[in-house]
N, C-alpha and C. Protein backbone atom coordinates (compact mmCIF):
# COMPACT_ATOMS: atom_id res chain seq x y z
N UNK A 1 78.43 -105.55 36.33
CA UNK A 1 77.57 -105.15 35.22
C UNK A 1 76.12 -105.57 35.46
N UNK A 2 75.96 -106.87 36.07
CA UNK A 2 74.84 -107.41 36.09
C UNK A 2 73.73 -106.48 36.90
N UNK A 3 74.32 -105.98 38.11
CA UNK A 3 73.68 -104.58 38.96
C UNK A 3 73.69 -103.23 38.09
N UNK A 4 74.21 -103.10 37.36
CA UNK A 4 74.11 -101.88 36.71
C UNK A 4 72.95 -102.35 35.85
N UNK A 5 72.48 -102.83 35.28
CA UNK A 5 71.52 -103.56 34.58
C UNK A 5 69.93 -103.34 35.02
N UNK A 6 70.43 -104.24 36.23
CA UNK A 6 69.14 -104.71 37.63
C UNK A 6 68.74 -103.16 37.59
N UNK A 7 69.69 -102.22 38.07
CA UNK A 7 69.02 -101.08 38.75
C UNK A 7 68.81 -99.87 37.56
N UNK A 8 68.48 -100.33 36.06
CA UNK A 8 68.40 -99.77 34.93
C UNK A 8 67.26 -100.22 34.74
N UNK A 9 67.10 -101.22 34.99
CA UNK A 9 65.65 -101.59 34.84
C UNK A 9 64.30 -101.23 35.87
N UNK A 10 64.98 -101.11 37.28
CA UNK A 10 64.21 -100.76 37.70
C UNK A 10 63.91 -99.00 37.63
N UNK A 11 65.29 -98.06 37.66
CA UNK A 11 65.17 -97.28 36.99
C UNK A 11 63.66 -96.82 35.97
N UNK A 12 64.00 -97.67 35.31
CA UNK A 12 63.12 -97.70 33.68
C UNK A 12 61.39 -97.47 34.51
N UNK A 13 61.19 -98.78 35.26
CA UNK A 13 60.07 -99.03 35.68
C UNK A 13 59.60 -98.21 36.33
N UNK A 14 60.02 -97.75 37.12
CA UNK A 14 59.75 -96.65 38.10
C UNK A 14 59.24 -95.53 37.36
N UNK A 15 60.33 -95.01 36.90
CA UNK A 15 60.04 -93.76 35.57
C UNK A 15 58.77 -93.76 34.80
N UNK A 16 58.78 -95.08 34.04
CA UNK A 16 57.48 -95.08 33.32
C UNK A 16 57.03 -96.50 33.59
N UNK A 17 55.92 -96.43 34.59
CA UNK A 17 55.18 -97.63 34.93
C UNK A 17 54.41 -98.21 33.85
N UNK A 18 54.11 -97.52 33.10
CA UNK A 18 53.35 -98.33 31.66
C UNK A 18 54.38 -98.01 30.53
N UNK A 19 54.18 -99.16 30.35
CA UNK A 19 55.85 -99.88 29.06
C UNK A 19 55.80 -99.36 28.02
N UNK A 20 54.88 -100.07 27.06
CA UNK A 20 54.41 -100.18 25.67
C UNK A 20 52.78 -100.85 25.43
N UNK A 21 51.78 -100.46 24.42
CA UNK A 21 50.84 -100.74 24.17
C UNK A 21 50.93 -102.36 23.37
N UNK A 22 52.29 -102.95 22.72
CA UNK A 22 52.07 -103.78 22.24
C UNK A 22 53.62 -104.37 22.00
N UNK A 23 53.79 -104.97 21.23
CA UNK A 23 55.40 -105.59 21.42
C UNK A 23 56.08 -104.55 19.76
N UNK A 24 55.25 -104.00 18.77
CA UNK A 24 55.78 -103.18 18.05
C UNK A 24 56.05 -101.93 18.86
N UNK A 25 55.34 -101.63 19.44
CA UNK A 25 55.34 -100.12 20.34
C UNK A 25 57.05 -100.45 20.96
N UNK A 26 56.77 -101.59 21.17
CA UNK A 26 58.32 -102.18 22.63
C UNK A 26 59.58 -102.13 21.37
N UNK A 27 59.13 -102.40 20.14
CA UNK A 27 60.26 -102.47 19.45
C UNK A 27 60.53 -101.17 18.99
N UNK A 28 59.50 -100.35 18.80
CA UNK A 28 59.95 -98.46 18.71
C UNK A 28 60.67 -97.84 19.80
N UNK A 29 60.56 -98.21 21.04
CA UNK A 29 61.27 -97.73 21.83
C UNK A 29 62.60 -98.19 21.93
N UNK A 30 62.96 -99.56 21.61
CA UNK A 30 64.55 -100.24 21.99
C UNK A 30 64.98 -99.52 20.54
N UNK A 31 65.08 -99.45 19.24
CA UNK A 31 65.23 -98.59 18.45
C UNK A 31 65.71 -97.18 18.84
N UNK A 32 64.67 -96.33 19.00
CA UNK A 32 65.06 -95.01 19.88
C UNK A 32 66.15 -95.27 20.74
N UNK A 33 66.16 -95.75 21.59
CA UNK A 33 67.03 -96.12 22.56
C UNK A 33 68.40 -95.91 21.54
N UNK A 34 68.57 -97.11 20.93
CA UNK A 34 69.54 -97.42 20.54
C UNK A 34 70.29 -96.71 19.45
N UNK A 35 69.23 -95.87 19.06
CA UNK A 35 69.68 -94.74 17.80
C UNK A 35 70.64 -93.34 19.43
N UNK A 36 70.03 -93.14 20.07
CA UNK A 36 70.69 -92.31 21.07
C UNK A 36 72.09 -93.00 21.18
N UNK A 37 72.29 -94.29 21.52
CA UNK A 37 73.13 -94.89 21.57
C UNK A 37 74.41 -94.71 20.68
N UNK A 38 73.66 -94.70 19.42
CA UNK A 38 74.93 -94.74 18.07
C UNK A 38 74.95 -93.13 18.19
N UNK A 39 74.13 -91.74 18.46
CA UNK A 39 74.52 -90.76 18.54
C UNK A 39 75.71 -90.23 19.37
N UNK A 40 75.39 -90.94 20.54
CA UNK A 40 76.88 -90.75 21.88
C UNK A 40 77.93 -91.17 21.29
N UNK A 41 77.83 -92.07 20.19
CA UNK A 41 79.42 -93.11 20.24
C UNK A 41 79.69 -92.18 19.05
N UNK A 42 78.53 -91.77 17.85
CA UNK A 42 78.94 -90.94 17.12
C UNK A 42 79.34 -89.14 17.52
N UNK A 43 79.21 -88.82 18.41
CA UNK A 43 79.90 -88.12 19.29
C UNK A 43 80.94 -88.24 19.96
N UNK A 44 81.36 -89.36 20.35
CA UNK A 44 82.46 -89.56 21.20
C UNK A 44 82.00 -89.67 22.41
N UNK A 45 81.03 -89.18 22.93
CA UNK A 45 80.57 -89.00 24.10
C UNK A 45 80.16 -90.82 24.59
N UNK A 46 81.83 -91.37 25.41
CA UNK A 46 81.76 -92.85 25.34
C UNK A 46 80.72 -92.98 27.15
N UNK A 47 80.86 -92.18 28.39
CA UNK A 47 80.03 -91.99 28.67
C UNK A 47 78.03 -92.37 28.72
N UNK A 48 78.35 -91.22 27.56
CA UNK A 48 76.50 -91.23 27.40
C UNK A 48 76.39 -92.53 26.78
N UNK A 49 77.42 -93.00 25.91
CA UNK A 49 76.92 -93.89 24.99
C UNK A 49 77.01 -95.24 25.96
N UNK A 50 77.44 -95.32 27.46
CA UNK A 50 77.16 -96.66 28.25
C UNK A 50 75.88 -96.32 28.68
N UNK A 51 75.68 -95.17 29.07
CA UNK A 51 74.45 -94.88 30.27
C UNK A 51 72.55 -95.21 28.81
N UNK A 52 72.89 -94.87 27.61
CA UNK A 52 72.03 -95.14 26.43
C UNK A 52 72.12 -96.93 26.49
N UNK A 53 73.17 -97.47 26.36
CA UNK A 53 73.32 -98.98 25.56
C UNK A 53 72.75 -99.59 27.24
N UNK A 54 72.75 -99.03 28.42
CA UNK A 54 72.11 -99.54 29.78
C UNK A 54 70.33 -98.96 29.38
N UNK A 55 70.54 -98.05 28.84
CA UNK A 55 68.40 -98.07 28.48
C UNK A 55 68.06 -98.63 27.87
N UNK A 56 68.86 -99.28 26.47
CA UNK A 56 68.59 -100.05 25.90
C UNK A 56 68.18 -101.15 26.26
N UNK A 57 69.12 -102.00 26.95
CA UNK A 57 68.76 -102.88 27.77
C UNK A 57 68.06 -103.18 28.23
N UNK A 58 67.26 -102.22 29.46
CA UNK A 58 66.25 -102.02 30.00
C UNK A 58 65.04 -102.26 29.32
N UNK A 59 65.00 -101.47 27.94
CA UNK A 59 64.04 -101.71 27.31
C UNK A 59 63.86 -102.57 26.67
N UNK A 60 64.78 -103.55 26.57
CA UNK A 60 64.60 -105.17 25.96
C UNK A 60 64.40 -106.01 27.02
N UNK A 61 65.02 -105.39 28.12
CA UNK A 61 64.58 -106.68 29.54
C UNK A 61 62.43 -106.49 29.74
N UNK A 62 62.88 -105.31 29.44
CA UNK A 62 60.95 -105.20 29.56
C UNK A 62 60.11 -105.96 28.35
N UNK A 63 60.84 -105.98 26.94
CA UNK A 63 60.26 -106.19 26.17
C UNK A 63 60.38 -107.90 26.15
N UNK A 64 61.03 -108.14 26.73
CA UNK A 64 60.87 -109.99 26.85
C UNK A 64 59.86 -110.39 28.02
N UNK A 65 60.06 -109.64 29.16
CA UNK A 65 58.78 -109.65 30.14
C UNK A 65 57.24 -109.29 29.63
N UNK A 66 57.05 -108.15 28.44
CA UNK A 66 55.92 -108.31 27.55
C UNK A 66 55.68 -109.36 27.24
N UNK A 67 56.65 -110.16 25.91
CA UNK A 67 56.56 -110.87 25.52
C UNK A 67 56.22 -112.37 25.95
N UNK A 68 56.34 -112.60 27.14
CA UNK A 68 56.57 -113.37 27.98
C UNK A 68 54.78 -113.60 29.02
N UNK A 69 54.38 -112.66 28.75
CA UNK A 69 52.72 -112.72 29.32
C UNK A 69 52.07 -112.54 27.82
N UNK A 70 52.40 -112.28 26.75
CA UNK A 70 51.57 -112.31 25.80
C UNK A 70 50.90 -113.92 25.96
């Protein structure tokens, strides 16, 4: 799991090299994220709903690395 993670994040980074403008911006996105999340599971689609709850992630591993140079 811990590699599925690692390479979600870098994933993430790669994709979009600029994060968030601020740590609310960082908390609109793990939100989004996570609303996709409850859509897959509210679908059934158990799938999408790992490959969403792994962006999620991502976007909280970034948002503590924000947080973390503030």
């Amino acid at each position: 799991m811990n590699n599925e993670i690692i390479k979600a994040v870098q994933h993430a980074q790669e994709k979009h090299p600029f994060f968030a403008r601020n740590p609310e911006h960082a908390v609109s996105l793990a939100t989004e994220e996570l609303g996709e999340m409850a859509k897959a599971i509210n679908d059934g689609n158990w799938q999408q709903a790992a490959a969403e709850a792994l962006d999620t992630i991502a976007v909280l591993v970034r948002t503590i690395e924000m947080l973390e140079d503030l």
